[in-house]
Protein backbone atom coordinates (compact mmCIF):
# COMPACT_ATOMS: atom_id res chain seq x y z
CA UNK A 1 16.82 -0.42 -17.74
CA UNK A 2 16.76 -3.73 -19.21
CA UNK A 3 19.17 -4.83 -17.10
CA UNK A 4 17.52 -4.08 -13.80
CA UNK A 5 14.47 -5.48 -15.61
CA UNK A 6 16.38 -9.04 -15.02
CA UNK A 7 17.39 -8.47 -11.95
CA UNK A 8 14.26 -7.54 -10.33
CA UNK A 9 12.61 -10.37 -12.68
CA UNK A 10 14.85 -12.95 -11.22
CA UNK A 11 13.90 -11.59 -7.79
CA UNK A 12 10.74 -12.11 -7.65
CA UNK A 13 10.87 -15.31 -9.36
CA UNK A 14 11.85 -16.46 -6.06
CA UNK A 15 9.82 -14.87 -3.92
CA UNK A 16 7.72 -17.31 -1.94
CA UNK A 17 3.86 -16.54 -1.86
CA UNK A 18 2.28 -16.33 1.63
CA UNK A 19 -1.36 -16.74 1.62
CA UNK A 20 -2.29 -15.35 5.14
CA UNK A 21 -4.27 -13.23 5.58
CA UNK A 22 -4.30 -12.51 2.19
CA UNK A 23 -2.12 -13.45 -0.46
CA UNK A 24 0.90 -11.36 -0.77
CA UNK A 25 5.19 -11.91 -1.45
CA UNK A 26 8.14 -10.46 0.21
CA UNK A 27 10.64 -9.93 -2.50
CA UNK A 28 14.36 -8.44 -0.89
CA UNK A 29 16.94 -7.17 -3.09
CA UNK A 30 14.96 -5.84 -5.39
CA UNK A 31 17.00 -3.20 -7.36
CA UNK A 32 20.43 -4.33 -7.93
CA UNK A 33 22.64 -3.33 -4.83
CA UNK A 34 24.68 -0.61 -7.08
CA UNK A 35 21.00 0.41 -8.41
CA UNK A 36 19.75 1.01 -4.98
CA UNK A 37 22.81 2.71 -3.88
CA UNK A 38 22.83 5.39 -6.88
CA UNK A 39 19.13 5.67 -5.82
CA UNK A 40 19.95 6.71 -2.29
CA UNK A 41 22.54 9.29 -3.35
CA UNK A 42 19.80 11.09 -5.62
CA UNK A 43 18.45 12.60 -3.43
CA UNK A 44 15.15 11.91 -4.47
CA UNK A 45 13.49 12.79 -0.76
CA UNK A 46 14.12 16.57 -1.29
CA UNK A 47 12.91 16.30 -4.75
CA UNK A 48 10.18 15.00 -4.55
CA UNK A 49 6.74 17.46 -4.34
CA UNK A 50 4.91 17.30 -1.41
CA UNK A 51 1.39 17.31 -1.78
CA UNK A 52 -0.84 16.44 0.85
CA UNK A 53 0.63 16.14 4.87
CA UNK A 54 -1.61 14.19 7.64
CA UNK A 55 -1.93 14.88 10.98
CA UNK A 56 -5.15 12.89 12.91
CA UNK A 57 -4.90 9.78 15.07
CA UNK A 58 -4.92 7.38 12.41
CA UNK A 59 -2.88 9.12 10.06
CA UNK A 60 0.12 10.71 11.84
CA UNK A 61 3.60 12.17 10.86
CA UNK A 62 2.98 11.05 7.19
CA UNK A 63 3.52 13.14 3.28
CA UNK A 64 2.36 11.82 0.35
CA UNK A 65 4.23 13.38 -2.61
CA UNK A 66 4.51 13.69 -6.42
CA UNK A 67 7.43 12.56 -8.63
CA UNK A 68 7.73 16.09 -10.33
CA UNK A 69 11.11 17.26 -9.89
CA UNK A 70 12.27 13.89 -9.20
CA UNK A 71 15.53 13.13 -11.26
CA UNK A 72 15.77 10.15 -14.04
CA UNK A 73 17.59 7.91 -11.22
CA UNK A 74 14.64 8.85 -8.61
CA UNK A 75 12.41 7.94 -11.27
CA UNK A 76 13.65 4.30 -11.87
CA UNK A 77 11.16 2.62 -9.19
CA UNK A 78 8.48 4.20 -10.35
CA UNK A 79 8.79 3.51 -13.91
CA UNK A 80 9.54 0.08 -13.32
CA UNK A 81 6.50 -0.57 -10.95
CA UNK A 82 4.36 1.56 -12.75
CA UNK A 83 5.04 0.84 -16.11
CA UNK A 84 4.88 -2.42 -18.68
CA UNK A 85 7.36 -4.42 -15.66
CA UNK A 86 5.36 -3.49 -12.45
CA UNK A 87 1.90 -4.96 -14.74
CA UNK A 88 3.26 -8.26 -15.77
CA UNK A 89 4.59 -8.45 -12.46
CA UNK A 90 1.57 -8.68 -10.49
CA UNK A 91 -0.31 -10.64 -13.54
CA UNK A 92 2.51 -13.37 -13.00
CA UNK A 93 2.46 -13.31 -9.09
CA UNK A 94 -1.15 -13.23 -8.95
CA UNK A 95 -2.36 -15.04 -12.57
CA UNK A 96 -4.32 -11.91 -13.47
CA UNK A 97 -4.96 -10.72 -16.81
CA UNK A 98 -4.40 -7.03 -18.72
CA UNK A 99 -3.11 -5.50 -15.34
CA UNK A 100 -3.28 -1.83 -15.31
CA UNK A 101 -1.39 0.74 -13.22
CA UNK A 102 -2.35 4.21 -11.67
CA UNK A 103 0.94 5.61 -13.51
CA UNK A 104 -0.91 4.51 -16.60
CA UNK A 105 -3.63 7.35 -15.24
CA UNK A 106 -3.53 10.99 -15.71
CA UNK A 107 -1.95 12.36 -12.42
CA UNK A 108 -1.95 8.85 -11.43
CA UNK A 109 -5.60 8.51 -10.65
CA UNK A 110 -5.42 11.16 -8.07
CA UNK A 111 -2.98 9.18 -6.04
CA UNK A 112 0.42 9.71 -5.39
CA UNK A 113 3.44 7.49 -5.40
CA UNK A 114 6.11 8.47 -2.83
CA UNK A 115 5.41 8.57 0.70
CA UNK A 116 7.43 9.29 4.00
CA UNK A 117 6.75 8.91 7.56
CA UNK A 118 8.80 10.77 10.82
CA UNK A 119 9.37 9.37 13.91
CA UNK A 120 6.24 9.32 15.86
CA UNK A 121 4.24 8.33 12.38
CA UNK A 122 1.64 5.82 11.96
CA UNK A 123 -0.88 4.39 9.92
CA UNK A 124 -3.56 2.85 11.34
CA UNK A 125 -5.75 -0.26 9.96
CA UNK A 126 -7.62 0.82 6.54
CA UNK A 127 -7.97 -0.72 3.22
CA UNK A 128 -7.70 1.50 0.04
CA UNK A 129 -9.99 2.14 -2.55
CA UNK A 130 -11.59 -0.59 -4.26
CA UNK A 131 -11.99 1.19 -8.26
CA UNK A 132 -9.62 3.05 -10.34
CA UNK A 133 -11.48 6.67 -11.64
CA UNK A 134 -12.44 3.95 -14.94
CA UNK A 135 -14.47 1.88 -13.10
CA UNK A 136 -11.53 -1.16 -12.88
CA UNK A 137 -10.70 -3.11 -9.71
CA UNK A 138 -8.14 -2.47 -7.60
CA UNK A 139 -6.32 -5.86 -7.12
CA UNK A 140 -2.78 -5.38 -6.35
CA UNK A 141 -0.49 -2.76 -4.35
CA UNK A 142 3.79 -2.18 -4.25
CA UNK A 143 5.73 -1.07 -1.23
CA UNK A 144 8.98 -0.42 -2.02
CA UNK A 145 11.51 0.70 0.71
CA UNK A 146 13.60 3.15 -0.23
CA UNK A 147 15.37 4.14 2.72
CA UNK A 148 18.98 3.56 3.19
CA UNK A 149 19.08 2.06 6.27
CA UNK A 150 16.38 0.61 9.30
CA UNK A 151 16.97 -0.72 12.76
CA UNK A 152 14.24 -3.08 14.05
CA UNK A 153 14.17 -1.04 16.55
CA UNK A 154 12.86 1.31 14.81
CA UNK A 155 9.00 0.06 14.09
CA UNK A 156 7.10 1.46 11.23
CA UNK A 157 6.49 -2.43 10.21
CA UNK A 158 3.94 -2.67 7.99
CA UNK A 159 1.10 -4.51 9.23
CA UNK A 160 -1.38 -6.96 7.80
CA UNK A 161 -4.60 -7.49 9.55
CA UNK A 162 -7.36 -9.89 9.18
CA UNK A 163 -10.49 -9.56 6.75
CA UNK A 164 -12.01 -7.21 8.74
CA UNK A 165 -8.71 -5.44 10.37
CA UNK A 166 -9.15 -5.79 13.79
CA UNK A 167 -6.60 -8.95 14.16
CA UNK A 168 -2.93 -7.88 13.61
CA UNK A 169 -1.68 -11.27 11.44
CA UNK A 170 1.77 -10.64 9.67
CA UNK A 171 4.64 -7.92 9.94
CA UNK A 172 6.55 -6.80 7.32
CA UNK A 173 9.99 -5.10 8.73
CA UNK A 174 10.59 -1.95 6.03
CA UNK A 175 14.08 -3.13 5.22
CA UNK A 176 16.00 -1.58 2.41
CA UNK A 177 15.37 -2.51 -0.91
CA UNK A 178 12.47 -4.75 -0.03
CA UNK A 179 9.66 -4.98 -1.97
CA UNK A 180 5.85 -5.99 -0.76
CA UNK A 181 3.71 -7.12 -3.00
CA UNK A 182 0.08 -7.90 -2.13
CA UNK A 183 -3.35 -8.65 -3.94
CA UNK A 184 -5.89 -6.33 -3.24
CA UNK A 185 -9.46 -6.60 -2.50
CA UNK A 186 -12.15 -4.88 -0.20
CA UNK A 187 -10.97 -6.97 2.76
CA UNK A 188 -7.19 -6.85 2.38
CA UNK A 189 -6.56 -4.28 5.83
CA UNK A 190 -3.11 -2.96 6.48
CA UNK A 191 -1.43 0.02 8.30
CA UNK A 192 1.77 1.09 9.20
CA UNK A 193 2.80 0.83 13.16
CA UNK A 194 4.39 3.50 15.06
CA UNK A 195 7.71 4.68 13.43
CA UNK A 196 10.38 4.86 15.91
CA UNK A 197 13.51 6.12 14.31
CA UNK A 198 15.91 8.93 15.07
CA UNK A 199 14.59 12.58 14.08
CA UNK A 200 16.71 12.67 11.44
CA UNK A 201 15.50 9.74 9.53
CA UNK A 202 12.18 8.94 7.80
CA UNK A 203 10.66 5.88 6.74
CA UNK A 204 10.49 6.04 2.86
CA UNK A 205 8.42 4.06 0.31
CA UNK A 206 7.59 4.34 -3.17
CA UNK A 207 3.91 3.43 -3.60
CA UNK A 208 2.03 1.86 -6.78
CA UNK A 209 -1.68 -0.04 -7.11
CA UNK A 210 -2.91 -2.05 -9.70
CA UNK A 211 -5.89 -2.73 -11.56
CA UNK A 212 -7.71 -4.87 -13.98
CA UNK A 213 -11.12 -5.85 -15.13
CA UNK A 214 -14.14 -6.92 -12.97
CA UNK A 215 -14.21 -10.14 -15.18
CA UNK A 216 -9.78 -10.54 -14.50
CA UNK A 217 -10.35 -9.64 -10.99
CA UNK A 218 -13.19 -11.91 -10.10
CA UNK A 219 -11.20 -15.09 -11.52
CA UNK A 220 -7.86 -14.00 -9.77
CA UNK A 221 -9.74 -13.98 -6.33
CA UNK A 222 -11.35 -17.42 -7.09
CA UNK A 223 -8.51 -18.74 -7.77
CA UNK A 224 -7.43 -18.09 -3.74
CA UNK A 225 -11.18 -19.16 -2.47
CA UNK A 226 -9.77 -21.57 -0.10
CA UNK A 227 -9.78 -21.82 3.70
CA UNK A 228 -8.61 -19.15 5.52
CA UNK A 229 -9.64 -16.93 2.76
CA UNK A 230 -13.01 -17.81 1.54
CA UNK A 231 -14.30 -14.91 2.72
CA UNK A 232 -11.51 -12.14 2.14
CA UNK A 233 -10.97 -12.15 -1.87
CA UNK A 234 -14.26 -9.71 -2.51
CA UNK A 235 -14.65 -6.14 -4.38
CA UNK A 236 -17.49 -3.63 -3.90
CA UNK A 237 -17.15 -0.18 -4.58
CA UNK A 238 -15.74 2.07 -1.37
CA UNK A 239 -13.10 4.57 -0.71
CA UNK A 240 -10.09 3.97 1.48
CA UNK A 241 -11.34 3.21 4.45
CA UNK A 242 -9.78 2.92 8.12
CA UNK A 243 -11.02 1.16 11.03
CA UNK A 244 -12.24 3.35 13.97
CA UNK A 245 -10.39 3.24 17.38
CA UNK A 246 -7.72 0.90 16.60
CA UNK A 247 -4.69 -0.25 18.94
CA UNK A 248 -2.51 1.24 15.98
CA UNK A 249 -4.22 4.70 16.39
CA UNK A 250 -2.29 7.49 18.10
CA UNK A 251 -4.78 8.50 21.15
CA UNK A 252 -2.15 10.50 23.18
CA UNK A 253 -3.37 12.99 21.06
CA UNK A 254 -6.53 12.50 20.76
CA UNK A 255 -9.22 15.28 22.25
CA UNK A 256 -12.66 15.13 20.79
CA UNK A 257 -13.64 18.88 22.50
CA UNK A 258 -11.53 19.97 19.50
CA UNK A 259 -13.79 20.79 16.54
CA UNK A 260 -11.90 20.15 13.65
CA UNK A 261 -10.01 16.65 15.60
CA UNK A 262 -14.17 15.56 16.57
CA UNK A 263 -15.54 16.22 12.60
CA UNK A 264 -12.24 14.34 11.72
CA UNK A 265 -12.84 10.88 13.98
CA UNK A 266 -16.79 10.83 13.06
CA UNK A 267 -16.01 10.80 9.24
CA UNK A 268 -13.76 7.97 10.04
CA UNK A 269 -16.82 6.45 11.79
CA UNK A 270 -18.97 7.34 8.98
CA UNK A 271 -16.72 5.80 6.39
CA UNK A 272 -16.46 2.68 8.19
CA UNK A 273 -20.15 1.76 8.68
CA UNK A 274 -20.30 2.88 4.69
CA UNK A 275 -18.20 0.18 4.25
CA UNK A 276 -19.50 -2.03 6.35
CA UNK A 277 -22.72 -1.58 4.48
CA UNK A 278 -21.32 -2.60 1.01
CA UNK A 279 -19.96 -5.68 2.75
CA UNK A 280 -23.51 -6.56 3.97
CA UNK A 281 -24.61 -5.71 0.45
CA UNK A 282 -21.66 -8.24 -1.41
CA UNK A 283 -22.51 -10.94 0.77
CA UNK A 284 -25.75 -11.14 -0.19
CA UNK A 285 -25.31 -10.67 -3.61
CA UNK A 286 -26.58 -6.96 -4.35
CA UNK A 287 -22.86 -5.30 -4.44
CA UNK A 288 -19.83 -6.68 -6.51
């Protein structure tokens, strides 16, 4: 492991920080190429458990899955993001202090850290949770791509929308051994747009947040209180949350006669103006 340790260390070394919308890195070549390539053959798809499968219109063709199962070579990404690495990696990208994982969380924090997405899949505009179950900010997320191979054809970019994700700003093509890294805050909005690949394919990502103190998290985010983003670096307490009616949703669909599909878009309403509410709140100095 050590060795892959300086690989992916000197990778992200020179990964160039973008600061629009918020501030995040692209980091390619992550894993060494003969890492990568034993990490393809392992497998680790049909290992994985599934746990939870969604189905709505702005959460389509997607599984979220556990690592149990999962093989030592399946295991390497998330190990490395979760563990002792994947902290001091977003503490040095981001100059935040004592950085925390969800791996370093019983059933890590109710989350889980492998995800794939089938043709047809999206993910529309949301921003995740804001605390970890111990009350700690959530200030960083990992995308790794795990697939072996993508077409740009293809879609499933991830997106990255303005502070209040209605204004798509910068793509992120899922390419192979990629990594996305990405500070985290109550205003950092990002989805998934509509996978296109053969049936026979799936977009594949291993997933891992980050958190850290209120007191860590609030002088990370003033360190990036500059224009465009003195607004968007802000925490208040919220679940993940997804923007209503959004040009990413999958309306095709859609038909609100349907009970269950109805109860499912007003909670998504519901969630929204929640969070909308804690905004008002932060910006006046009630909600942190």
């Amino acid at each position: 492991m050590d060795s892959i340790e300086k690989h992916c260390e000197m990778a992200y070394r020179s990964a160039k920080l973008v600061q629009h919308p918020f501030p995040y890195f692209v980091i390619d070549d992550f894993l060494p190429a003969e890492t990568f390539a034993q990490l393809v053959k392992s497998g680790f798809s049909a290992q994985a458990q599934l746990k939870r499968q969604f189905e709505t219109s702005l959460e389509a063709g997607k599984t979220v899955h556990s690592n149990e199962g999962m093989n030592a070579t399946a295991n390497i990404p998330i190990k490395l993001l979760g563990g002792e690495f994947g902290s001091k990696l977003i503490g040095d990208l981001f100059g935040i202090n004592d950085v925390s994982s969800m791996f370093d969380r019983p059933n890590f924090g109710g989350y889980y850290p492998f995800h794939q997405m089938s043709s047809g899949g999206l993910l529309g505009s949301h921003v995740d949770h804001s605390f970890s179950t111990d009350q700690e900010v959530h200030v960083g997320n990992c995308i790794f791509y795990a697939h072996s191979r993508w077409q740009d054809d293809w879609g499933g970019e991830t997106v990255l929308f303005d502070s209040f994700g209605f204004k798509d700003v910068a793509r992120v093509v899922p390419k192979p051994n990629r990594l996305l890294v990405f500070m985290h805050s109550s205003h950092s909005f990002h989805g998934v747009d509509v996978v296109k690949c053969p049936p026979l394919e799936k977009r594949m990502t291993y997933y891992m947040d980050y958190y850290a103190s209120k007191e860590n998290a609030r002088l990370a985010y003033d360190k990036y209180q500059v224009p465009p983003n003195s607004s968007a670096l802000k925490s208040w307490v919220h679940g993940t949350t997804f923007v209503p009616f959004r040009p990413l949703g999958n309306f095709k669909n859609l038909n609100i006669l349907i009970l269950k599909q109805f109860k499912t878009e007003a909670i998504y309403v519901l969630v929204y103006c929640k969070y909308l509410f804690g905004c008002l709140l932060a910006k006046i100095g009630f909600a942190r």
